[in-house]
Structures are given as C-alpha cells and as structure tokens.
N, C-alpha and C. Protein backbone atom coordinates (compact mmCIF):
# COMPACT_ATOMS: atom_id res chain seq x y z
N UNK A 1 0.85 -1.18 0.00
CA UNK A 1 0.00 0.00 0.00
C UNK A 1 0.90 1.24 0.00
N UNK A 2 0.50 2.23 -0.93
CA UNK A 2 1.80 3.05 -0.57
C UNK A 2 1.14 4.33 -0.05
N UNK A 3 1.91 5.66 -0.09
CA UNK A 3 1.69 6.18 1.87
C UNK A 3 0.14 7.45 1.08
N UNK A 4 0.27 7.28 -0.19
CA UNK A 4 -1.09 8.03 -0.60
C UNK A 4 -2.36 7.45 -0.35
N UNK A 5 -2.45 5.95 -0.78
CA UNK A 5 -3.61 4.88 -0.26
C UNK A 5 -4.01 4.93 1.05
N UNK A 6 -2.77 4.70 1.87
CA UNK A 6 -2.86 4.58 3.13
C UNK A 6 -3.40 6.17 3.95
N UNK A 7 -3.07 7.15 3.81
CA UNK A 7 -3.63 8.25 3.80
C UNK A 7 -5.36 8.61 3.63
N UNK A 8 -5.49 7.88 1.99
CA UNK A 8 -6.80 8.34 1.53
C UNK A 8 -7.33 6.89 2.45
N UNK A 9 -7.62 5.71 2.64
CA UNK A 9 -7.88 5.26 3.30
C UNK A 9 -8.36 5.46 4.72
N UNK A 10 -7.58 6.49 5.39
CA UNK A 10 -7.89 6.99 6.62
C UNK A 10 -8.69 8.23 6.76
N UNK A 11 -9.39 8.83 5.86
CA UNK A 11 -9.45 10.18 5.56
C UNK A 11 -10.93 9.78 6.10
N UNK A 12 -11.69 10.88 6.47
CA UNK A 12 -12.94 10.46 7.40
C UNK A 12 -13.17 12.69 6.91
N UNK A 13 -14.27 12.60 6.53
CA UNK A 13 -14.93 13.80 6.12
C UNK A 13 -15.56 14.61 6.88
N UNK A 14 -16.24 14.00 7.57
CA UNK A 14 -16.72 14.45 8.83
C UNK A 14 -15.50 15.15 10.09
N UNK A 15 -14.67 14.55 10.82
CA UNK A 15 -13.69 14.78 10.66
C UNK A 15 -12.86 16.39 10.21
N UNK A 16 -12.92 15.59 8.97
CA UNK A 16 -11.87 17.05 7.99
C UNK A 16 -12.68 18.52 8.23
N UNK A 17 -14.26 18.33 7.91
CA UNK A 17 -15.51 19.18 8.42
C UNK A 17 -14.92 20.21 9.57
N UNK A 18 -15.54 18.97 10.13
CA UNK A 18 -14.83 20.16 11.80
C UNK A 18 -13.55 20.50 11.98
N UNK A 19 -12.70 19.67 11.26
CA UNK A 19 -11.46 21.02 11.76
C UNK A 19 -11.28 22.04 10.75
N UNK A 20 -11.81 22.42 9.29
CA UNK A 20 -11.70 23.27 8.66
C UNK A 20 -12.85 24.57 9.32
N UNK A 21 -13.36 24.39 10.00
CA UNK A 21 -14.48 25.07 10.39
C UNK A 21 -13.50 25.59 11.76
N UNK A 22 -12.97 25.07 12.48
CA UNK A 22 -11.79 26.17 13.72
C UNK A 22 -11.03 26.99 13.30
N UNK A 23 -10.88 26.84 11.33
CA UNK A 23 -10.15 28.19 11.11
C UNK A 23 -11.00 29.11 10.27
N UNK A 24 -12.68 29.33 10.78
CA UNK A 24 -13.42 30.03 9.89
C UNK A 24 -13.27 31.85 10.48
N UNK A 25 -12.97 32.05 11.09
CA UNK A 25 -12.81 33.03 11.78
C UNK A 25 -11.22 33.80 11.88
N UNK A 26 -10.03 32.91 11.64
CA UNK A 26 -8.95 33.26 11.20
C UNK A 26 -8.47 33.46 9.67
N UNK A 27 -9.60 32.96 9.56
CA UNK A 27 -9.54 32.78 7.43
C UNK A 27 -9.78 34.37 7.09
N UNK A 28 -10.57 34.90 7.96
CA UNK A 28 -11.12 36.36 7.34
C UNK A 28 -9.91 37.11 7.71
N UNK A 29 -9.00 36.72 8.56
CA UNK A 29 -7.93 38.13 8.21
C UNK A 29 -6.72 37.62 7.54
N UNK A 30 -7.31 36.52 6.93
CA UNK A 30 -5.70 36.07 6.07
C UNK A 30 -5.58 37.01 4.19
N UNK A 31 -4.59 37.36 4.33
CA UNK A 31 -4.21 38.51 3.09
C UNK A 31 -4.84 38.10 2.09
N UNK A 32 -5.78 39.12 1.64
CA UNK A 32 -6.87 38.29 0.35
C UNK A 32 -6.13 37.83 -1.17
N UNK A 33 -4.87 38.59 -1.30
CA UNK A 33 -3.84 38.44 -2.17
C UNK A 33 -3.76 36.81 -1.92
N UNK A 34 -3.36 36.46 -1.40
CA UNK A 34 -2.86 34.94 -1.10
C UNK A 34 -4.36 34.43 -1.47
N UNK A 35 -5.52 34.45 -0.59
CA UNK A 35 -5.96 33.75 -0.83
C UNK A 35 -6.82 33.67 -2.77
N UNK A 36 -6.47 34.79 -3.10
CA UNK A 36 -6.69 34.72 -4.62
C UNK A 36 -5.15 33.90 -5.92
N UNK A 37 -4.75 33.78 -4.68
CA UNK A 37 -3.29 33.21 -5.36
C UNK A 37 -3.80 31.55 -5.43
N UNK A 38 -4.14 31.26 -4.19
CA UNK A 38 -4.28 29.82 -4.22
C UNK A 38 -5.61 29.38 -5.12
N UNK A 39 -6.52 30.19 -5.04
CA UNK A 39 -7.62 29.68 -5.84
C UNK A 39 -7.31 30.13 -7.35
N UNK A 40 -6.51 30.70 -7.81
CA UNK A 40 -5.49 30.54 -9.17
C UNK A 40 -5.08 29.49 -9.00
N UNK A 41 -4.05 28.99 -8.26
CA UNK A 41 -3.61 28.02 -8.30
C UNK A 41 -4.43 26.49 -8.09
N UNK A 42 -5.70 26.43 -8.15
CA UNK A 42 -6.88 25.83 -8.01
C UNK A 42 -6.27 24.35 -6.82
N UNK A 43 -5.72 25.43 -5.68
CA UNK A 43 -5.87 24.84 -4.20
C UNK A 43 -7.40 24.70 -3.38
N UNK A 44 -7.45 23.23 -3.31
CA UNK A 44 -8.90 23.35 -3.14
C UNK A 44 -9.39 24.54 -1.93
N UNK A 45 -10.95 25.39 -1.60
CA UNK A 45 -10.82 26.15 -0.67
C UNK A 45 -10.48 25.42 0.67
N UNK A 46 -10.98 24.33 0.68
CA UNK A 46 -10.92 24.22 2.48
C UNK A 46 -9.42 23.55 2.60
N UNK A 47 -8.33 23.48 2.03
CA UNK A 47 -7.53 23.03 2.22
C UNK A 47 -7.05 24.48 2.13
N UNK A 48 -6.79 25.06 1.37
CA UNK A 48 -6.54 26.60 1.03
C UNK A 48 -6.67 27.27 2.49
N UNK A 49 -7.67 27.43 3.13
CA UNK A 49 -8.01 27.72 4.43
C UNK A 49 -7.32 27.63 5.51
N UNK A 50 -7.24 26.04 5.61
CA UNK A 50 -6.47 25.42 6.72
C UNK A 50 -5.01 25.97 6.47
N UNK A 51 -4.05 25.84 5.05
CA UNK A 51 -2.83 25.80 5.07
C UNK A 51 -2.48 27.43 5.44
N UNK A 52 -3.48 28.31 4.78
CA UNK A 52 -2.81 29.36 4.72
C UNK A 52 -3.08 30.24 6.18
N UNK A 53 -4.19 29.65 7.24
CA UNK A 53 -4.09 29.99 8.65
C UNK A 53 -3.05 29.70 9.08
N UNK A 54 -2.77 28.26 9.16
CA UNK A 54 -1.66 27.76 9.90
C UNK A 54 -0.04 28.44 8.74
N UNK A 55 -0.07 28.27 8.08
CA UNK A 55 1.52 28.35 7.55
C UNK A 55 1.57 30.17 6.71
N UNK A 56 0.73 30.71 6.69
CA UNK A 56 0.80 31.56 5.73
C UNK A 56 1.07 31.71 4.38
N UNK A 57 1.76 32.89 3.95
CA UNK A 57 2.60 32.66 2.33
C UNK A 57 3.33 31.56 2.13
N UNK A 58 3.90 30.81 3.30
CA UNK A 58 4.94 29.58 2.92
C UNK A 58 3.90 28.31 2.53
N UNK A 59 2.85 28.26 2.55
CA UNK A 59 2.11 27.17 2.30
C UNK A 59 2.23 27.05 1.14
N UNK A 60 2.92 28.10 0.10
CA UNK A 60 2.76 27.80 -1.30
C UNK A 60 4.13 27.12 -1.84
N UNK A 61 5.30 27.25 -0.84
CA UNK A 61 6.30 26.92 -1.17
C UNK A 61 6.62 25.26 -0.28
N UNK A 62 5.24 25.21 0.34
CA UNK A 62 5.93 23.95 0.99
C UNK A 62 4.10 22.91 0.14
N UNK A 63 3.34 23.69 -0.68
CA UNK A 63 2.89 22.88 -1.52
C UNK A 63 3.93 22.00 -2.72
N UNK A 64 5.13 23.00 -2.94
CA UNK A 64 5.55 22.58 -4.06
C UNK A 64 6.97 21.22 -3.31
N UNK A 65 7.40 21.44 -2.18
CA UNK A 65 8.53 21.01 -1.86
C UNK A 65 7.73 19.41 -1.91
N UNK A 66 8.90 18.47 -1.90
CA UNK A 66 8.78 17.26 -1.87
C UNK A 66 8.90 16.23 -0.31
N UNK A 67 8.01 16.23 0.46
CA UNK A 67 7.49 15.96 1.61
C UNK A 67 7.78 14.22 1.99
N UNK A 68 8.65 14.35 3.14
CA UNK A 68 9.06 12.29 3.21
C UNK A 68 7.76 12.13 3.63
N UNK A 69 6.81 12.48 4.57
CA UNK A 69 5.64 11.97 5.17
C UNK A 69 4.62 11.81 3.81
N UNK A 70 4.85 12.71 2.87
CA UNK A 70 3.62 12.15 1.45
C UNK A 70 4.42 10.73 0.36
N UNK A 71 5.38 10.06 0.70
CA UNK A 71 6.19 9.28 -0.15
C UNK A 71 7.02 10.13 -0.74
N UNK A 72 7.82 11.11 -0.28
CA UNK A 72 8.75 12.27 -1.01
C UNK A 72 8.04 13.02 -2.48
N UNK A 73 6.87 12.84 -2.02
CA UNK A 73 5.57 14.05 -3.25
C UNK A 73 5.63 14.94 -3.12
N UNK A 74 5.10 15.50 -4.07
CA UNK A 74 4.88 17.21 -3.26
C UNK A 74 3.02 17.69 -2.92
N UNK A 75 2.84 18.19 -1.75
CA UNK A 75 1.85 17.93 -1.80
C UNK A 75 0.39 18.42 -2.79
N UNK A 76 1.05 18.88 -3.31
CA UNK A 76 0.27 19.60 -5.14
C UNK A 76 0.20 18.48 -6.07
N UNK A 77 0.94 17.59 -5.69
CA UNK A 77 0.92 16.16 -7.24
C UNK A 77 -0.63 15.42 -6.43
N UNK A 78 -0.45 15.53 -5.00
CA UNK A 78 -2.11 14.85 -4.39
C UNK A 78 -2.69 15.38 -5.15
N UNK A 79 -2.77 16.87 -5.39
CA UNK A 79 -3.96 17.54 -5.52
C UNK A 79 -4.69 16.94 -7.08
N UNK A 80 -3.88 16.61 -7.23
CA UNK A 80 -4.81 16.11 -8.81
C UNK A 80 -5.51 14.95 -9.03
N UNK A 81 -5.65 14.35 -8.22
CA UNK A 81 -7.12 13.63 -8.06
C UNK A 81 -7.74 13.78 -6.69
N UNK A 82 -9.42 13.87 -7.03
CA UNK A 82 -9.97 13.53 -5.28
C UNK A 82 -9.70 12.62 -4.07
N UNK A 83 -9.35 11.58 -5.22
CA UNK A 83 -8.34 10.55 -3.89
C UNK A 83 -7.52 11.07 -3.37
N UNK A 84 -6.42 12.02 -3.91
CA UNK A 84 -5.02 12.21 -3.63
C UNK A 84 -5.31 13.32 -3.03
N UNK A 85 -6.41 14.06 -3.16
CA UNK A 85 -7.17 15.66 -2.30
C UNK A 85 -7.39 14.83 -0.93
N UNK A 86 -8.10 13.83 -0.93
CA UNK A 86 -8.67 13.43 0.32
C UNK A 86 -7.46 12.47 1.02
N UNK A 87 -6.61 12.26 0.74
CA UNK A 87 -5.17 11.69 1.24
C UNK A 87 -4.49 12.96 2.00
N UNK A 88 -4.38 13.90 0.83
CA UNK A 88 -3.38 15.22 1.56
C UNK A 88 -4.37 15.57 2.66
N UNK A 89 -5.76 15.96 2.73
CA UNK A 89 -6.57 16.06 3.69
C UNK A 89 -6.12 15.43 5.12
N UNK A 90 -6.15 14.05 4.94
CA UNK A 90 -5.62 13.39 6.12
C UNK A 90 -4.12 13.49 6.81
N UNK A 91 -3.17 13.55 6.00
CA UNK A 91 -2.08 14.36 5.80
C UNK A 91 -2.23 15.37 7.14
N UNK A 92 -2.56 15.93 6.53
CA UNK A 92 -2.97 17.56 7.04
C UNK A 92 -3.25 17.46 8.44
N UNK A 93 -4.24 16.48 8.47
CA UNK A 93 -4.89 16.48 9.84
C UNK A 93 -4.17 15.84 11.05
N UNK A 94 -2.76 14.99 10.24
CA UNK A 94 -1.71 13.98 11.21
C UNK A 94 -0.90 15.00 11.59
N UNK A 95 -0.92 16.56 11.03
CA UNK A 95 0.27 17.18 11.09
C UNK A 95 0.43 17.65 12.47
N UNK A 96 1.43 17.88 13.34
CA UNK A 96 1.71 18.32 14.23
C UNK A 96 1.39 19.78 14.35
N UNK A 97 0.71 20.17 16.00
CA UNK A 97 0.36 21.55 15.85
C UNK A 97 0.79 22.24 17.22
C-alpha cells in the first residue's frame, strides 16, 4: 500500500468538516492576495483555508517542496485527483500543531 492509499484510506470527512471550520474566523484576516493566489492556483478552498491559517505565504512553497511523510511528493501532485485531495486532507490532519 503506498503512503497516498494509506492516507486516503484513513481520511474520514466528517472529521476534515470540523477542523476546517476552527479556522473560519482566522480565514477572514488572512491577506486576500494569497488567498486569490491559491484559488489561481486551483488549491482546493478548504484546504486553502487550513494551510494558509496555519503556515501563511509559505504554504505555497511547501505545496511545491517534496514531503518524506507524502512518499517524497509534493503535496500539489495529491492535488490532482480527489483521492489524492482526500489523502493530503488526512495528511494535514496527522500534522503536528
């Protein structure tokens, strides 16, 4: 199984729900520049949300970097299928805070 399966496998929606919803209130003062950057960059919104509360402008540079916890991916190659959306999702949610 490799570590994208295993990821999307664990991914629970409900879940992902409620924690994108603890940053609905920090989302409104995040720089609208960015967040028109990422939805150019067709970062899904609620992932868009989460990364750019927690990490800011660097969320775009650590979308592109190649990550050992995703199988050394980057986490933008997930993004191109819903499986691989709902993998980085879980991802996301293992991350240390």
């Amino acid at each position: 199984m490799s570590v994208k399966e295993m990821y999307s496998s664990e991914f629970d929606s409900d879940h992902w729900v409620s924690f994108v919803q603890l940053f609905d209130d920090l989302y409104s003062e995040v720089d609208p520049a960015w967040k028109v950057r990422a939805e150019v960059q067709n970062i899904p919104p609620d992932v868009s949300q989460v990364l750019l509360c927690e990490m800011g402008e660097y969320a775009f540079k650590w979308l592109e970097k190649k990550i050992p916890a995703l199988g050394d991916q980057s986490p933008v190659s997930y993004l191109a299928t819903e499986e691989g959306t709902n993998a980085l999702r879980a991802a996301i949610l293992r991350m240390p805070r």
